[in-house]
PDB file of N, CA and C in Angstrom:
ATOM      1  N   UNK A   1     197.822  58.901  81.989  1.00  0.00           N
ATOM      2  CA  UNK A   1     198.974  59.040  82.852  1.00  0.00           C
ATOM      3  C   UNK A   1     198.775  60.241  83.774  1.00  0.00           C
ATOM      4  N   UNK A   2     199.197  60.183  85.014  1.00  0.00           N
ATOM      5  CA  UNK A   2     198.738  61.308  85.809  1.00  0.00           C
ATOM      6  C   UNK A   2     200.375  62.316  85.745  1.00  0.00           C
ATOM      7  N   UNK A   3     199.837  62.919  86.334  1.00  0.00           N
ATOM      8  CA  UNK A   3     201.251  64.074  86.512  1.00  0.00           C
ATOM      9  C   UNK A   3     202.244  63.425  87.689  1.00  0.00           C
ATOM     10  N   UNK A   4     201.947  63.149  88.825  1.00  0.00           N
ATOM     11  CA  UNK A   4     202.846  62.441  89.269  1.00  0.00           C
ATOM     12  C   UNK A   4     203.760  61.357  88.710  1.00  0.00           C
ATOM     13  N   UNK A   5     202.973  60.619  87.819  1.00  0.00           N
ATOM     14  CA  UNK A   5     203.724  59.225  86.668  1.00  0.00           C
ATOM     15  C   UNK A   5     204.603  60.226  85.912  1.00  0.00           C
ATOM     16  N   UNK A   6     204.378  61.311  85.759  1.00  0.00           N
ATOM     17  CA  UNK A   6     204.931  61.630  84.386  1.00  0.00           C
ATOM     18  C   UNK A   6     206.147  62.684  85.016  1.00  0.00           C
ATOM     19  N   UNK A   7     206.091  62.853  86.341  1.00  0.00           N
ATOM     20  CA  UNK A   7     207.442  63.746  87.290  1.00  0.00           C
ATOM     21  C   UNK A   7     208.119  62.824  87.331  1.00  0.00           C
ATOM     22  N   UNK A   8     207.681  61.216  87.864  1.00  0.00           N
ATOM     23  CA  UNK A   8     208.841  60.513  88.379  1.00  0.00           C
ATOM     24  C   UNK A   8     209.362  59.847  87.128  1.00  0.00           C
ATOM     25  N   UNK A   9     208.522  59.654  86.135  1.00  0.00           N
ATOM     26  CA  UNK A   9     209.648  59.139  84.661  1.00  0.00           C
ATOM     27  C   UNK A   9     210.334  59.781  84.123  1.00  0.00           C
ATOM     28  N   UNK A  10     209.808  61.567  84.598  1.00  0.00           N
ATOM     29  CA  UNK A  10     211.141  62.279  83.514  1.00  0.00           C
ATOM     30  C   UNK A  10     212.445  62.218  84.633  1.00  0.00           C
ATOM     31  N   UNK A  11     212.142  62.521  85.860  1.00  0.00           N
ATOM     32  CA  UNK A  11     213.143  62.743  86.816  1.00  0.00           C
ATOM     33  C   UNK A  11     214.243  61.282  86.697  1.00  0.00           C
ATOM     34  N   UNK A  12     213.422  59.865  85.921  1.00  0.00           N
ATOM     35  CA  UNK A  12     213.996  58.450  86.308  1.00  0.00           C
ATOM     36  C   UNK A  12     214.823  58.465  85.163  1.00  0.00           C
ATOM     37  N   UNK A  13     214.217  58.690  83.923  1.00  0.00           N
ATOM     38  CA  UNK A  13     215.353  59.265  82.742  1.00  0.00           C
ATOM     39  C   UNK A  13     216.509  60.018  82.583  1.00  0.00           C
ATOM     40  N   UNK A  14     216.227  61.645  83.743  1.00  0.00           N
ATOM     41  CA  UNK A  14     217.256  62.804  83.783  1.00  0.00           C
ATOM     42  C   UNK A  14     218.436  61.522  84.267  1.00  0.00           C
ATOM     43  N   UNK A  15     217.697  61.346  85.709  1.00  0.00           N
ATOM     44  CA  UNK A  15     219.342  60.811  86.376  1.00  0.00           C
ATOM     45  C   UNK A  15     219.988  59.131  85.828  1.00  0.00           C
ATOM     46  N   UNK A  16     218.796  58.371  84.641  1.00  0.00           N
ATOM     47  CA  UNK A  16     219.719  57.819  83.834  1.00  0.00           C
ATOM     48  C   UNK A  16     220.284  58.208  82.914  1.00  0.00           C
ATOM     49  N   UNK A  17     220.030  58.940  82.609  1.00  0.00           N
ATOM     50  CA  UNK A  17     220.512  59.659  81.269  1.00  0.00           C
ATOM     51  C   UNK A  17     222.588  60.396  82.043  1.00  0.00           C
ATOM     52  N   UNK A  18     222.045  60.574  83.484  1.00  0.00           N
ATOM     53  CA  UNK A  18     223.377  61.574  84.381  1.00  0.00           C
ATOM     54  C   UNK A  18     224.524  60.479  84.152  1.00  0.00           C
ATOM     55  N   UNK A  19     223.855  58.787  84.948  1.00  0.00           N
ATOM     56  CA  UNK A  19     224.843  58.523  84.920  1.00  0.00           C
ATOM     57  C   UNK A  19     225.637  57.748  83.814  1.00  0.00           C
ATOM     58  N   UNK A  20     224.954  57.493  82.554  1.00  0.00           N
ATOM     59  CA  UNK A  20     225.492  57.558  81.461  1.00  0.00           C
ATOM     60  C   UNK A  20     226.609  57.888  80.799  1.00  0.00           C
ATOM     61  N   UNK A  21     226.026  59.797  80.968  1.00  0.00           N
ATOM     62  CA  UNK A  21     227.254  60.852  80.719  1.00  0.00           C
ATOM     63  C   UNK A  21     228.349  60.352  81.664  1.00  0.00           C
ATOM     64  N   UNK A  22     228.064  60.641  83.119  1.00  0.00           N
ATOM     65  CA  UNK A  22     229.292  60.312  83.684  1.00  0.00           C
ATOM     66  C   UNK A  22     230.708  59.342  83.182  1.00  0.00           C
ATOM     67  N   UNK A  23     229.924  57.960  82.704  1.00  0.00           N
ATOM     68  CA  UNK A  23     230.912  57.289  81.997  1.00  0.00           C
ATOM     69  C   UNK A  23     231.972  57.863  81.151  1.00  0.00           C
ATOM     70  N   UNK A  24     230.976  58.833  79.752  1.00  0.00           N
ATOM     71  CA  UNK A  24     231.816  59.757  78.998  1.00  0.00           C
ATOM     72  C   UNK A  24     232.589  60.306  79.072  1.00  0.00           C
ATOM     73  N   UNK A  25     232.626  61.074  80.502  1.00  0.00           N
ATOM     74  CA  UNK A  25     233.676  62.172  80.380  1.00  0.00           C
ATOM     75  C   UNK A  25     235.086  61.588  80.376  1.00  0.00           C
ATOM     76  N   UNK A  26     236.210  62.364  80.333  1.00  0.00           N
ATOM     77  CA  UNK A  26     237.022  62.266  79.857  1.00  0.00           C
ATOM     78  C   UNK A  26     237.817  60.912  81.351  1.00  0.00           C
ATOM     79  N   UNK A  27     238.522  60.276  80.916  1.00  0.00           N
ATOM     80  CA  UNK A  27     239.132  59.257  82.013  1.00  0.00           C
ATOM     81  C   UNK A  27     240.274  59.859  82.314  1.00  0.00           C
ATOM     82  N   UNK A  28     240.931  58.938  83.476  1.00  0.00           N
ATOM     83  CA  UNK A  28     242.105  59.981  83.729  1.00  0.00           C
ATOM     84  C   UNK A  28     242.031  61.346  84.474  1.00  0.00           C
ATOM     85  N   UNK A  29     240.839  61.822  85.329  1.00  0.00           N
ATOM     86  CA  UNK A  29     240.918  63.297  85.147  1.00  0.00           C
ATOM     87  C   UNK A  29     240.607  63.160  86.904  1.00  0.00           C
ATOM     88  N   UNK A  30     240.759  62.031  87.985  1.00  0.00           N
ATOM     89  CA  UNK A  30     241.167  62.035  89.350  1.00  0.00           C
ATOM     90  C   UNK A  30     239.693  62.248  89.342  1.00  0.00           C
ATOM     91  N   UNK A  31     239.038  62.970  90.093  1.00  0.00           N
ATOM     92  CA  UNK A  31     237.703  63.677  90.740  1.00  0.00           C
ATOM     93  C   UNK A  31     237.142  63.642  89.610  1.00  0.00           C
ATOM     94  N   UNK A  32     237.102  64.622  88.515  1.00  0.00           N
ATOM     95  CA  UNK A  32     235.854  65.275  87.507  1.00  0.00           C
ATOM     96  C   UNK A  32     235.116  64.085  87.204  1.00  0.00           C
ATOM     97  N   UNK A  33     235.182  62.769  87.380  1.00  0.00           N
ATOM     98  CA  UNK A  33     234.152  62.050  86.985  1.00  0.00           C
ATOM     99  C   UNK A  33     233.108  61.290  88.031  1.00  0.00           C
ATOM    100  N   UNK A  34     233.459  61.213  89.203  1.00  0.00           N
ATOM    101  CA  UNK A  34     231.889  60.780  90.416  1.00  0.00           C
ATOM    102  C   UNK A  34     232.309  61.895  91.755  1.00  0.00           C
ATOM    103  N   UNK A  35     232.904  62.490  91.504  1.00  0.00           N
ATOM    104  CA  UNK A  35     232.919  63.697  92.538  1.00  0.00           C
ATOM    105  C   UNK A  35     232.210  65.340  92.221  1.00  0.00           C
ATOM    106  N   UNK A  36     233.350  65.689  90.868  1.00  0.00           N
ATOM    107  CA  UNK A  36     232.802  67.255  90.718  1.00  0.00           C
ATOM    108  C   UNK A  36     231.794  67.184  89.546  1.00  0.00           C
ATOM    109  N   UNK A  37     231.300  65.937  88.397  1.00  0.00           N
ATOM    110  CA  UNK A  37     230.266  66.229  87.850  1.00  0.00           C
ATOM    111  C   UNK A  37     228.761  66.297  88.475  1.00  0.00           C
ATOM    112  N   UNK A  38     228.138  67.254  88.744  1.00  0.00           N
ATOM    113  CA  UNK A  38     226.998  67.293  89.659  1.00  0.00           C
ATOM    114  C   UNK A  38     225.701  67.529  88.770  1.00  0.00           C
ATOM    115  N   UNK A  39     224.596  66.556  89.066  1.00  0.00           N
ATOM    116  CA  UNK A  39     222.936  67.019  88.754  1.00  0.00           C
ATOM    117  C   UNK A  39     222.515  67.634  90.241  1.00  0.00           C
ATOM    118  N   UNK A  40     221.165  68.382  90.191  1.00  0.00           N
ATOM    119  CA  UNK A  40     220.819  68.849  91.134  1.00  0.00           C
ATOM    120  C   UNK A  40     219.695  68.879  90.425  1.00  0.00           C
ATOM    121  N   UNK A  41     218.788  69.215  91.127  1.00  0.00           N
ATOM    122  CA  UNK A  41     217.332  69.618  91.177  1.00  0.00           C
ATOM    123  C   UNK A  41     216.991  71.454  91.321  1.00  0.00           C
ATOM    124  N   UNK A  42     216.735  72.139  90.860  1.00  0.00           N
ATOM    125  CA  UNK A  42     216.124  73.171  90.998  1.00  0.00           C
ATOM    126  C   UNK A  42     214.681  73.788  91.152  1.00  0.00           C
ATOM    127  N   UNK A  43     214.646  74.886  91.584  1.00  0.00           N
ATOM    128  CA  UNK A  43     213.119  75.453  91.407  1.00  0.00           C
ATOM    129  C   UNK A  43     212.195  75.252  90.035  1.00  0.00           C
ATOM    130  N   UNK A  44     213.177  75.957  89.319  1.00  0.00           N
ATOM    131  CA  UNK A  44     213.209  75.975  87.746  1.00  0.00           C
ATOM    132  C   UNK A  44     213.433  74.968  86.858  1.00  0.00           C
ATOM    133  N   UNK A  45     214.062  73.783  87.402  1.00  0.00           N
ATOM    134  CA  UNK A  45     214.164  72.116  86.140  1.00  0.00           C
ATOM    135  C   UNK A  45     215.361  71.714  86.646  1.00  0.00           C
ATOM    136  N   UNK A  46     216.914  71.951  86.066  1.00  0.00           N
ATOM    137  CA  UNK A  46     217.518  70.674  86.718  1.00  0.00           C
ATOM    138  C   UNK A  46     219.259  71.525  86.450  1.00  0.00           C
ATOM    139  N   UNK A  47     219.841  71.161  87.061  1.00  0.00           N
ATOM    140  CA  UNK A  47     221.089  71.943  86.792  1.00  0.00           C
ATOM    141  C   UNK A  47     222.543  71.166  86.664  1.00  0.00           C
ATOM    142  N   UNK A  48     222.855  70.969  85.380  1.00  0.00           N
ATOM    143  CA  UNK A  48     223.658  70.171  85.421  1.00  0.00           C
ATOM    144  C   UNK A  48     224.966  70.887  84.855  1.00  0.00           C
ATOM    145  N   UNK A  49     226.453  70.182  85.992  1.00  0.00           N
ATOM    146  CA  UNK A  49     227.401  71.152  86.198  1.00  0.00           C
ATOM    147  C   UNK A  49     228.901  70.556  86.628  1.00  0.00           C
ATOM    148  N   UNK A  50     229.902  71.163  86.565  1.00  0.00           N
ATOM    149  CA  UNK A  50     231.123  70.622  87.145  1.00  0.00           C
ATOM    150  C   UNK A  50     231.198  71.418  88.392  1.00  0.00           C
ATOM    151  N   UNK A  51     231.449  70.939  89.480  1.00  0.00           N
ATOM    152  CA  UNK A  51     231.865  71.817  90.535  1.00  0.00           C
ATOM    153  C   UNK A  51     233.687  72.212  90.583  1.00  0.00           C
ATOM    154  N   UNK A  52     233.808  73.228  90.109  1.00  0.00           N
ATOM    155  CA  UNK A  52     235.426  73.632  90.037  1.00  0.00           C
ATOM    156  C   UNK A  52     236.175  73.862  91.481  1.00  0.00           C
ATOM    157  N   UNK A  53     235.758  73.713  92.003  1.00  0.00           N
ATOM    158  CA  UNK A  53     236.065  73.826  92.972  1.00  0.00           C
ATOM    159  C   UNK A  53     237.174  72.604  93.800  1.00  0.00           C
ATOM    160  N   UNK A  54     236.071  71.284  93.045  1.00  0.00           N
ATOM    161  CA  UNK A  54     236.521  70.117  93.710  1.00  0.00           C
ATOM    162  C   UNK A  54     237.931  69.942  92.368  1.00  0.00           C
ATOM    163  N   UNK A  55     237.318  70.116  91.238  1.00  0.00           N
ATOM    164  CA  UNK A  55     237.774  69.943  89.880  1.00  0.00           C
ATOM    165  C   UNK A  55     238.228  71.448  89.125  1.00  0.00           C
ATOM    166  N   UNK A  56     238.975  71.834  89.489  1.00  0.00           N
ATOM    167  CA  UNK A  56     239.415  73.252  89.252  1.00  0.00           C
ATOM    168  C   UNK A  56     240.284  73.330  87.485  1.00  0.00           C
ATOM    169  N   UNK A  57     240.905  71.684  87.452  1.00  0.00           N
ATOM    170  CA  UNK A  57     241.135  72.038  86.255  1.00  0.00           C
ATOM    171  C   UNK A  57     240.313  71.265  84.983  1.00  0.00           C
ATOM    172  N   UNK A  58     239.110  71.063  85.212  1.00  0.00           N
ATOM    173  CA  UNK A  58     238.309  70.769  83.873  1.00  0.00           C
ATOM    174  C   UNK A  58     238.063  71.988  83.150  1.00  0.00           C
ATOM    175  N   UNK A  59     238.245  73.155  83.579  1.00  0.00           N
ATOM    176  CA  UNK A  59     238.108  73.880  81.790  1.00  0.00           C
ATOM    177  C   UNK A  59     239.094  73.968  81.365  1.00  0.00           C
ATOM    178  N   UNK A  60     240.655  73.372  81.552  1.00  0.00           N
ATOM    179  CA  UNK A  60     241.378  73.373  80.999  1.00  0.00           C
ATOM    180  C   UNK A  60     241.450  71.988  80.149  1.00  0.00           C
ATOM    181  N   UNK A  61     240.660  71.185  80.281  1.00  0.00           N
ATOM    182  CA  UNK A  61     240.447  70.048  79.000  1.00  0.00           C
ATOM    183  C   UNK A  61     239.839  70.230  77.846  1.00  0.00           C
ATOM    184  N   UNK A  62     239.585  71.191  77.664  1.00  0.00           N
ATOM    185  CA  UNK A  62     239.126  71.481  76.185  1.00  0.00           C
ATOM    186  C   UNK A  62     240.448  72.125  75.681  1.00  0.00           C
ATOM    187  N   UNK A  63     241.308  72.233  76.278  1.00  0.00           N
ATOM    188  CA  UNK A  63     242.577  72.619  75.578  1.00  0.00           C
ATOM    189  C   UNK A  63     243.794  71.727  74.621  1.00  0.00           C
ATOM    190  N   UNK A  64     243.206  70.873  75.576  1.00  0.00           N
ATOM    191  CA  UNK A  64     244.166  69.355  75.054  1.00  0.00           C
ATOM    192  C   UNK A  64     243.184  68.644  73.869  1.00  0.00           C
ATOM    193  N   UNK A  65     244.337  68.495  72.676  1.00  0.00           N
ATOM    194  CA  UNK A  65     243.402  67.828  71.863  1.00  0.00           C
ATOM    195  C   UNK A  65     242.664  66.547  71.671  1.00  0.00           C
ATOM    196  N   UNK A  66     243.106  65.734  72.671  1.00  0.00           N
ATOM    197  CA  UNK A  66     242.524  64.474  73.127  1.00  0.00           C
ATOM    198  C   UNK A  66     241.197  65.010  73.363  1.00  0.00           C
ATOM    199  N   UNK A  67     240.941  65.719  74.439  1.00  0.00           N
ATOM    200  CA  UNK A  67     239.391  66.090  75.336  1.00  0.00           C
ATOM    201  C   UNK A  67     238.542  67.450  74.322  1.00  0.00           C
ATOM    202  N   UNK A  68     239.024  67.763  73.806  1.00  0.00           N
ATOM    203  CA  UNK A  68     238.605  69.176  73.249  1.00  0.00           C
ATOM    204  C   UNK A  68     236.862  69.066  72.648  1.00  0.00           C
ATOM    205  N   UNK A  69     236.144  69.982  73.793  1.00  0.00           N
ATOM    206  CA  UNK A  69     234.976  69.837  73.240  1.00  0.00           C
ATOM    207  C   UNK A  69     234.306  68.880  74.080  1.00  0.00           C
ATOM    208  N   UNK A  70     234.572  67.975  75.132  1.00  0.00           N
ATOM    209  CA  UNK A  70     234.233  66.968  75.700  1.00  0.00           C
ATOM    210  C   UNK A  70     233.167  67.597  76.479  1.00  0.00           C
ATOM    211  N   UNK A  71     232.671  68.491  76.859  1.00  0.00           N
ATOM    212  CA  UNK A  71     231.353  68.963  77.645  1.00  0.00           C
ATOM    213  C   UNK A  71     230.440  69.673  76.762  1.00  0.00           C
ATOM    214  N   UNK A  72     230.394  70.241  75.684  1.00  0.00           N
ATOM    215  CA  UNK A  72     229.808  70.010  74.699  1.00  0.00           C
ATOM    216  C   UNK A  72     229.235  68.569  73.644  1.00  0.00           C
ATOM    217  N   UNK A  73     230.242  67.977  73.840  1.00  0.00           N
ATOM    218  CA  UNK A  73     229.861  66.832  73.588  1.00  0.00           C
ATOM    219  C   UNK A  73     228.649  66.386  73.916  1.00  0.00           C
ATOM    220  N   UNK A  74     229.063  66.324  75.338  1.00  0.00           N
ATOM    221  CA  UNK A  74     228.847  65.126  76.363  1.00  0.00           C
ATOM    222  C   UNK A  74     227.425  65.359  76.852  1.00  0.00           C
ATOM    223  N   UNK A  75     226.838  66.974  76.727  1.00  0.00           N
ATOM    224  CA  UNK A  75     225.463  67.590  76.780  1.00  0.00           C
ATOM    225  C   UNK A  75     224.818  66.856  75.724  1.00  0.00           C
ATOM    226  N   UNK A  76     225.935  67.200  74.640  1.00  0.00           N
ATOM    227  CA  UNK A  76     224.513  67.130  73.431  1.00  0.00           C
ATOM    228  C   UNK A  76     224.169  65.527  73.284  1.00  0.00           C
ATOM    229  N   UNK A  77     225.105  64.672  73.778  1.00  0.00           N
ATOM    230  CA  UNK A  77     224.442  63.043  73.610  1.00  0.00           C
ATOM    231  C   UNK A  77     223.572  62.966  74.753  1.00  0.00           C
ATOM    232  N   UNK A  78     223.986  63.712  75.588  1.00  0.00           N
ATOM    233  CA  UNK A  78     222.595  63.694  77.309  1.00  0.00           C
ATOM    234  C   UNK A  78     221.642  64.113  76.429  1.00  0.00           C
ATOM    235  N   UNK A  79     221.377  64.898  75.854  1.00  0.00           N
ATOM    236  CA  UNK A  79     219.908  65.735  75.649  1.00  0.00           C
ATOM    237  C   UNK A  79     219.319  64.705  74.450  1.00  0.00           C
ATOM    238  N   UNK A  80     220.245  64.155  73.721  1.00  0.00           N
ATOM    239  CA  UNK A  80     219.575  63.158  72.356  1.00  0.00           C
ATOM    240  C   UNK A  80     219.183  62.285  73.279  1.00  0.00           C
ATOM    241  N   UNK A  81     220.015  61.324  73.827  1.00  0.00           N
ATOM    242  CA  UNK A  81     219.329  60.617  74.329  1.00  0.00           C
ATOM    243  C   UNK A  81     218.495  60.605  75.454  1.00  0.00           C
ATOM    244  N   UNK A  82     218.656  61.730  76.341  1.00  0.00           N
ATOM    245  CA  UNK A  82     216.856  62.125  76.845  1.00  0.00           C
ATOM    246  C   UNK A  82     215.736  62.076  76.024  1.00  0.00           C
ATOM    247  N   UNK A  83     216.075  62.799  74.902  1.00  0.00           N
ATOM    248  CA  UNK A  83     214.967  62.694  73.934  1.00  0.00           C
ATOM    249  C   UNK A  83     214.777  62.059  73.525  1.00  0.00           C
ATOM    250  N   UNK A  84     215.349  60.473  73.117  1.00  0.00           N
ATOM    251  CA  UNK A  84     214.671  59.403  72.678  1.00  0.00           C
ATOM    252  C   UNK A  84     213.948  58.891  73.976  1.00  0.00           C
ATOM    253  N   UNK A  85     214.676  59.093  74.825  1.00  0.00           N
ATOM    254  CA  UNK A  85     214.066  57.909  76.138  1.00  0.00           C
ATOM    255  C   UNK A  85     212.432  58.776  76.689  1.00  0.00           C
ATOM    256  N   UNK A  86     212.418  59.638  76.554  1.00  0.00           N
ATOM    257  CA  UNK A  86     211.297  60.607  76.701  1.00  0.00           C
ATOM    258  C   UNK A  86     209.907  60.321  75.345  1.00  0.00           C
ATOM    259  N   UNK A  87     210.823  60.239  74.300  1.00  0.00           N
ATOM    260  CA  UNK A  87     209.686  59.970  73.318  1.00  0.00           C
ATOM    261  C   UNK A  87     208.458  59.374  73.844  1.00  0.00           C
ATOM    262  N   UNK A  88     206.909  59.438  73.080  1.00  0.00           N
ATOM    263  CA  UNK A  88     205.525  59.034  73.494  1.00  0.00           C
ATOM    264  C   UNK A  88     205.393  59.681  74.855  1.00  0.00           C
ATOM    265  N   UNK A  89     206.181  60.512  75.768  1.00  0.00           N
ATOM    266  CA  UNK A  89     205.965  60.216  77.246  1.00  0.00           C
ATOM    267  C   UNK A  89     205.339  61.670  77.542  1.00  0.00           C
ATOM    268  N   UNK A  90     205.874  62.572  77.075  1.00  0.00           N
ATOM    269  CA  UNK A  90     205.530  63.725  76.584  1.00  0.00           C
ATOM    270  C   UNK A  90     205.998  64.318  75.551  1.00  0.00           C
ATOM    271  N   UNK A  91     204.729  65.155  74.886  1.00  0.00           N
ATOM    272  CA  UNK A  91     204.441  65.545  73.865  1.00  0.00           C
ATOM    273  C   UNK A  91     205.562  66.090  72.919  1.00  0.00           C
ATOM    274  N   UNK A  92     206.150  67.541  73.239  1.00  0.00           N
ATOM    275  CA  UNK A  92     206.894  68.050  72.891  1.00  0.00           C
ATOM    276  C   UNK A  92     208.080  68.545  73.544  1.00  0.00           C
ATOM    277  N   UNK A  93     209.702  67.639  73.416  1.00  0.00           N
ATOM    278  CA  UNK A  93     210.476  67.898  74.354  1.00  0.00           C
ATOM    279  C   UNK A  93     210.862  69.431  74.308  1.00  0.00           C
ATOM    280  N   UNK A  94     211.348  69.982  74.613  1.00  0.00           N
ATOM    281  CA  UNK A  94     212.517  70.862  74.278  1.00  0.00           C
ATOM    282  C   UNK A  94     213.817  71.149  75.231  1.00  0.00           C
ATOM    283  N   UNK A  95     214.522  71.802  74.045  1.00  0.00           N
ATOM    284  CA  UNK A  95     215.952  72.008  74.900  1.00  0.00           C
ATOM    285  C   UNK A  95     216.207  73.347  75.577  1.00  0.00           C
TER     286      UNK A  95
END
């Protein structure tokens, strides 16, 4: 596998893996779910984020006990299931 094969499968995983999560998050919440949840690309790997700006009150959903914890969550099933979908592809993932 060359290095180019192996940029565009992790990059084809990250942003299936994005819009996945997206489904998850909490319903009901106007914007925070295809507006202010944002992936990006960085220098450094990949940056994944709410923009508060658009969505000013998603850190107040971890307050309500319906949502509580829902971006914690919602990472840690992104990163499992990156890591299965990544398996054989490279060696050793990490978080």
């Amino acid at each position: 596998m060359t290095q180019e094969y192996l940029r565009k499968r992790i990059e084809f995983a990250i942003h299936k893996q994005f819009s996945l999560m997206r489904v998850e998050l909490p319903i009901k919440t106007g914007r925070l779910q295809y507006r202010a949840f944002k992936l990006e690309k960085t220098e450094y790997g990949w940056r994944l984020y709410v923009d508060l700006e658009i969505s000013p009150y998603a850190v107040f959903l971890d307050d309500k006990p319906k949502t509580a914890g829902w971006w914690r969550n919602a990472c840690q099933r992104f990163i499992q299931r990156l890591k299965i979908d990544l398996q054989g592809i490279v060696g050793d993932v990490t978080v």
